[in-house]
Protein backbone atom coordinates (compact mmCIF):
# COMPACT_ATOMS: atom_id res chain seq x y z
CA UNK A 1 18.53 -32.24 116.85
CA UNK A 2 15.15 -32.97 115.58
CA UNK A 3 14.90 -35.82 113.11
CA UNK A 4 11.62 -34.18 111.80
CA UNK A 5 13.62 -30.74 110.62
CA UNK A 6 17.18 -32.59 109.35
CA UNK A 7 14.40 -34.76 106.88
CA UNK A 8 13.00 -30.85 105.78
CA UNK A 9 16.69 -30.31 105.11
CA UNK A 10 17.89 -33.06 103.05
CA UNK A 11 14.96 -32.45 100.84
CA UNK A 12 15.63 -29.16 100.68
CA UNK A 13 18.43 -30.35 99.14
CA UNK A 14 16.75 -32.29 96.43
CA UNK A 15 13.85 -34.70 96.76
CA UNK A 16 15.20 -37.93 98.20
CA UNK A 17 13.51 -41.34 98.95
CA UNK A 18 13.19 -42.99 102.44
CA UNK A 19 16.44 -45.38 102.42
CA UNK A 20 18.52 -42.18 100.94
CA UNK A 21 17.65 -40.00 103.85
CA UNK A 22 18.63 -42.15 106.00
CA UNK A 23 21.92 -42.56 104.73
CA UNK A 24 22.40 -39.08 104.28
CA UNK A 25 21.18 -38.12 107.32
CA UNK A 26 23.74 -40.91 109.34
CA UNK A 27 26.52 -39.23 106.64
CA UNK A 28 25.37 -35.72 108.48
CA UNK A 29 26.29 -36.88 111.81
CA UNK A 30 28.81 -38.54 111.12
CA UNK A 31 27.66 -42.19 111.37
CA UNK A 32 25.28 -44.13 113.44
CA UNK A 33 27.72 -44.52 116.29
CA UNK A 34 26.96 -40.74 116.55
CA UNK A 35 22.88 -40.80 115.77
CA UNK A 36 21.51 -44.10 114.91
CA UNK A 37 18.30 -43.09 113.61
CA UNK A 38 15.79 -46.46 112.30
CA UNK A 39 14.41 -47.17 109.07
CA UNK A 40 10.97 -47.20 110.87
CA UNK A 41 11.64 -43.45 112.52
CA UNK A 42 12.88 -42.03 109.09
CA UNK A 43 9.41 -43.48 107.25
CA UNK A 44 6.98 -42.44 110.50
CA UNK A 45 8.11 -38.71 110.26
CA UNK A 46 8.19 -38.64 106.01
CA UNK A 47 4.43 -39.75 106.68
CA UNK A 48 3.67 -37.40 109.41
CA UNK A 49 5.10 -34.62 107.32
CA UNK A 50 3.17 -35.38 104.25
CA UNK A 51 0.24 -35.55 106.36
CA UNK A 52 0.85 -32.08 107.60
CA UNK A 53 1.63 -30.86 104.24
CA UNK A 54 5.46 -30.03 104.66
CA UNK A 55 6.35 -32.79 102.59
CA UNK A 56 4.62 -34.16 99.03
CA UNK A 57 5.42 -38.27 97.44
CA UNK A 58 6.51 -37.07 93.71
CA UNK A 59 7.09 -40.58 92.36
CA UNK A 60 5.85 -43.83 93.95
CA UNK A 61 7.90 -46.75 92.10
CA UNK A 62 5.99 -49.28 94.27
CA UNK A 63 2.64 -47.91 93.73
CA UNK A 64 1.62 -47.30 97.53
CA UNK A 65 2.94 -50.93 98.44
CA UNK A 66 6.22 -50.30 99.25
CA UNK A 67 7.51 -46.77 101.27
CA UNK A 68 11.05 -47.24 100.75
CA UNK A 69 10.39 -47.02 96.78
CA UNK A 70 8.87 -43.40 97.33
CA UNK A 71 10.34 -39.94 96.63
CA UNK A 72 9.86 -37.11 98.48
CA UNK A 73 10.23 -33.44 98.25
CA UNK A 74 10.01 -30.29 100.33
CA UNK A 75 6.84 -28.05 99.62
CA UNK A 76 6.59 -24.40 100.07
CA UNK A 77 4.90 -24.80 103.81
CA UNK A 78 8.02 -27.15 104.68
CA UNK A 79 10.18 -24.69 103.38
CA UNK A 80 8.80 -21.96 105.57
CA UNK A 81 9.14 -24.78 108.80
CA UNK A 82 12.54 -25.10 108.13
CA UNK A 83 13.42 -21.01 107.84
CA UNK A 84 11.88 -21.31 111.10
CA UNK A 85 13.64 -23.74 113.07
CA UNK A 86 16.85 -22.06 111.50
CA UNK A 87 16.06 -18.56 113.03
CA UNK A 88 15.59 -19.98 116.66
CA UNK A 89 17.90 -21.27 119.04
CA UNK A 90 18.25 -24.82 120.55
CA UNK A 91 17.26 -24.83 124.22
CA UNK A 92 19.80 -27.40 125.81
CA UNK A 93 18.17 -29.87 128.00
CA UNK A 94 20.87 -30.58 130.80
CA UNK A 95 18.58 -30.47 133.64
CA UNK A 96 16.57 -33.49 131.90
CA UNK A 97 19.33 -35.82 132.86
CA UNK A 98 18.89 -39.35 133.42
CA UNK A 99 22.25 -39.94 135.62
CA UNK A 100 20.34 -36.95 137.66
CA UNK A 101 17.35 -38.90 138.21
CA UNK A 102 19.26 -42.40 139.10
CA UNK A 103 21.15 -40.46 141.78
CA UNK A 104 18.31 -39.05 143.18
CA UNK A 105 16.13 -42.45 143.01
CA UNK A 106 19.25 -43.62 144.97
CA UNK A 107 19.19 -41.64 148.14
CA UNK A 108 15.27 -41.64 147.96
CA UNK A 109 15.13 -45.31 147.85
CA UNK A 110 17.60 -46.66 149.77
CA UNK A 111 18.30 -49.29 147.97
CA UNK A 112 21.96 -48.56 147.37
CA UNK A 113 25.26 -46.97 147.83
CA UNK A 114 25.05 -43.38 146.30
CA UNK A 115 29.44 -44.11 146.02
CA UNK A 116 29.25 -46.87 143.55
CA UNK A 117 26.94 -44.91 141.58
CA UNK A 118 28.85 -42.46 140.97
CA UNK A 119 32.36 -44.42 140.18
CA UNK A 120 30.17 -46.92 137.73
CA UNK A 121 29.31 -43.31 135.88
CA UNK A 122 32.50 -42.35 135.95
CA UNK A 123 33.84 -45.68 134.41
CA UNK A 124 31.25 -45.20 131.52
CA UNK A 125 31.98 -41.51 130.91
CA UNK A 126 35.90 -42.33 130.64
CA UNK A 127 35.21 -45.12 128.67
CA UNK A 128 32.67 -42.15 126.13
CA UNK A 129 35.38 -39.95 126.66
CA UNK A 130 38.01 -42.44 124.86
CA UNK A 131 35.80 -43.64 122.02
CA UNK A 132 34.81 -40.40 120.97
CA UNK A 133 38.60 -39.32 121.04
CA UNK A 134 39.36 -42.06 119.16
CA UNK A 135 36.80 -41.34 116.61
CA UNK A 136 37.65 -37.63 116.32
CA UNK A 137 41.56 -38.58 115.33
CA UNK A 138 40.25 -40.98 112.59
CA UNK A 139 39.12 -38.40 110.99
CA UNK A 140 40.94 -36.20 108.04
CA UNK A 141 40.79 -32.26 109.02
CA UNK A 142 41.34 -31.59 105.73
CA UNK A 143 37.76 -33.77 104.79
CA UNK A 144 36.08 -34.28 107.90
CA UNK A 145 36.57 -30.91 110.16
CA UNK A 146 32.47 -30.45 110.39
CA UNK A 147 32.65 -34.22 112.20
CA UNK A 148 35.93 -33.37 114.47
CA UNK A 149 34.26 -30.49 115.75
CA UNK A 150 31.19 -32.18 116.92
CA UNK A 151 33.28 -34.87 118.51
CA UNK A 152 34.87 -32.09 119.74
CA UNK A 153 31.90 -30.99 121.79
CA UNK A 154 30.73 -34.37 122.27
CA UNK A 155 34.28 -34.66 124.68
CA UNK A 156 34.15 -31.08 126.39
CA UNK A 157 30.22 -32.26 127.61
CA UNK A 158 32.06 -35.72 128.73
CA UNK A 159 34.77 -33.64 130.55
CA UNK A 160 32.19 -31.63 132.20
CA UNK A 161 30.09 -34.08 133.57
CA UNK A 162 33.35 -36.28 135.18
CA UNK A 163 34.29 -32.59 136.77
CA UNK A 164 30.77 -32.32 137.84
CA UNK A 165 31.04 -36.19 138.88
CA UNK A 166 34.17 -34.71 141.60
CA UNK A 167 31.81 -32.57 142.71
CA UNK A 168 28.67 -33.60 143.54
CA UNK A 169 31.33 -37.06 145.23
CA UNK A 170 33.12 -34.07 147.43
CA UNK A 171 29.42 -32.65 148.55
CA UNK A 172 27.78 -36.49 148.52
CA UNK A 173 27.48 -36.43 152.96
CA UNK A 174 26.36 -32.75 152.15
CA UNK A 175 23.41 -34.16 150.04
CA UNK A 176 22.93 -37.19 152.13
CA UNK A 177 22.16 -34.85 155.46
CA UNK A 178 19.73 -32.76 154.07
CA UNK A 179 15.82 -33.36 154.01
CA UNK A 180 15.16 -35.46 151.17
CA UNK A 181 12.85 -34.05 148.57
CA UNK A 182 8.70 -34.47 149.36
CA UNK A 183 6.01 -33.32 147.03
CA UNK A 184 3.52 -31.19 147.65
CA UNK A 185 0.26 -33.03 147.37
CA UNK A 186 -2.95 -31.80 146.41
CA UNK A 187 -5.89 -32.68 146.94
CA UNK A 188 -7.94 -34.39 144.05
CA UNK A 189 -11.18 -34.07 142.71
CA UNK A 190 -13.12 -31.03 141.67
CA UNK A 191 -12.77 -27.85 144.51
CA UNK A 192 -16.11 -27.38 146.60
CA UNK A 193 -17.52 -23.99 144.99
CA UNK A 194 -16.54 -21.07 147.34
CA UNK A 195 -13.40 -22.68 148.31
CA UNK A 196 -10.26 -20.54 147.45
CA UNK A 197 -9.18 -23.03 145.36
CA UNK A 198 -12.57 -23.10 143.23
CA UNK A 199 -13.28 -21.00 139.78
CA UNK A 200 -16.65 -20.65 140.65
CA UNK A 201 -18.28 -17.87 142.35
CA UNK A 202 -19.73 -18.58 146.06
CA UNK A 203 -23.41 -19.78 146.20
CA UNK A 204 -25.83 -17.02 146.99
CA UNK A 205 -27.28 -16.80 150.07
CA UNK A 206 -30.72 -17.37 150.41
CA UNK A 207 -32.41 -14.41 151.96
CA UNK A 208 -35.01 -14.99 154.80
CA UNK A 209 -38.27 -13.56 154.43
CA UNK A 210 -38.73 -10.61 157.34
């Protein structure tokens, strides 16, 4: 979730100061165990906002000296931002996954057994997989259902990655016998003109006097 369009929201709500969002944006997500966001993040994007006009200060209680003493609201341009990020979808990013990338620096490198890798995941995920379903039944239905059903998703993601974990440990010699990945390199530095790889057009040739 962006930060940046969650602040847009909460003062779409009604104009808020700095320490306020951030409470009300942890009360969103249901605590920081879910989304810690910092004090620091919270004030950066209020003054990148502003700057961009999506935001205005209404009241400054510390006169410039102190950002947690100024109020905030939504202007018309933030408004339209937000319409906008409500009428488009959220592109998942699953294939940007670190776990990915520490599996793959493993059989690149060397360095150490793919196996343990993949049980020390599984330990962690297990041990996600309980704390979020502890979280989830502390919760009231009758108070609370927005928060049970993103724990609820949090735990079907956890469940899918341990099935993915059986996987990809079935299919490990599978991985570990095939080429391992190269790039392709290219060559640096500007193209010599009237290569194929050049923009420019070929040099002329210089007719010969007959």
């Amino acid at each position: 979730m962006s930060v940046r369009h969650a602040i847009l929201g909460l003062l779409a709500q009604r104009p808020r100061h700095g320490y306020e969002l951030r409470a009300a944006f942890e009360a969103v997500v249901g605590g920081d165990t879910n989304w810690d966001v910092k004090p620091a993040q919270i004030y950066t994007t209020l003054e990148r906002l502003d700057r961009a006009g999506l935001v205005a200060c209404i009241s400054d209680m510390g006169e410039g000296e102190e950002p947690s003493r100024r109020i905030y609201a939504i202007t018309p341009q933030g408004a339209a931002a937000l319409r906008e990020w409500f009428s488009t979808g959220v592109a998942p990013q699953h294939q940007r996954d670190e776990f990915f990338v520490k599996l793959m620096t493993a059989l690149v490198s060397g360095e150490t057994d793919l196996s343990r890798i993949i049980q020390t995941q599984r330990v962690t995920l297990y041990r996600e997989l309980h704390a979020a379903t502890r979280q989830r039944d502390s919760y009231n239905p009758r108070r609370a259902m927005a928060q049970i059903l993103l724990l609820d998703k949090a735990s079907m993601h956890l469940e899918a990655d341990l099935r993915w974990l059986d996987i990809t440990e079935q299919r490990l010699e599978e991985v570990k016998n095939q080429p391992l990945p190269e790039p392709e390199i290219r060559p640096r530095g500007r193209p010599r003109k009237g290569s194929h790889e050049s923009k420019y057009p070929p040099p002329e040739r210089v007719r010969s006097n007959q």
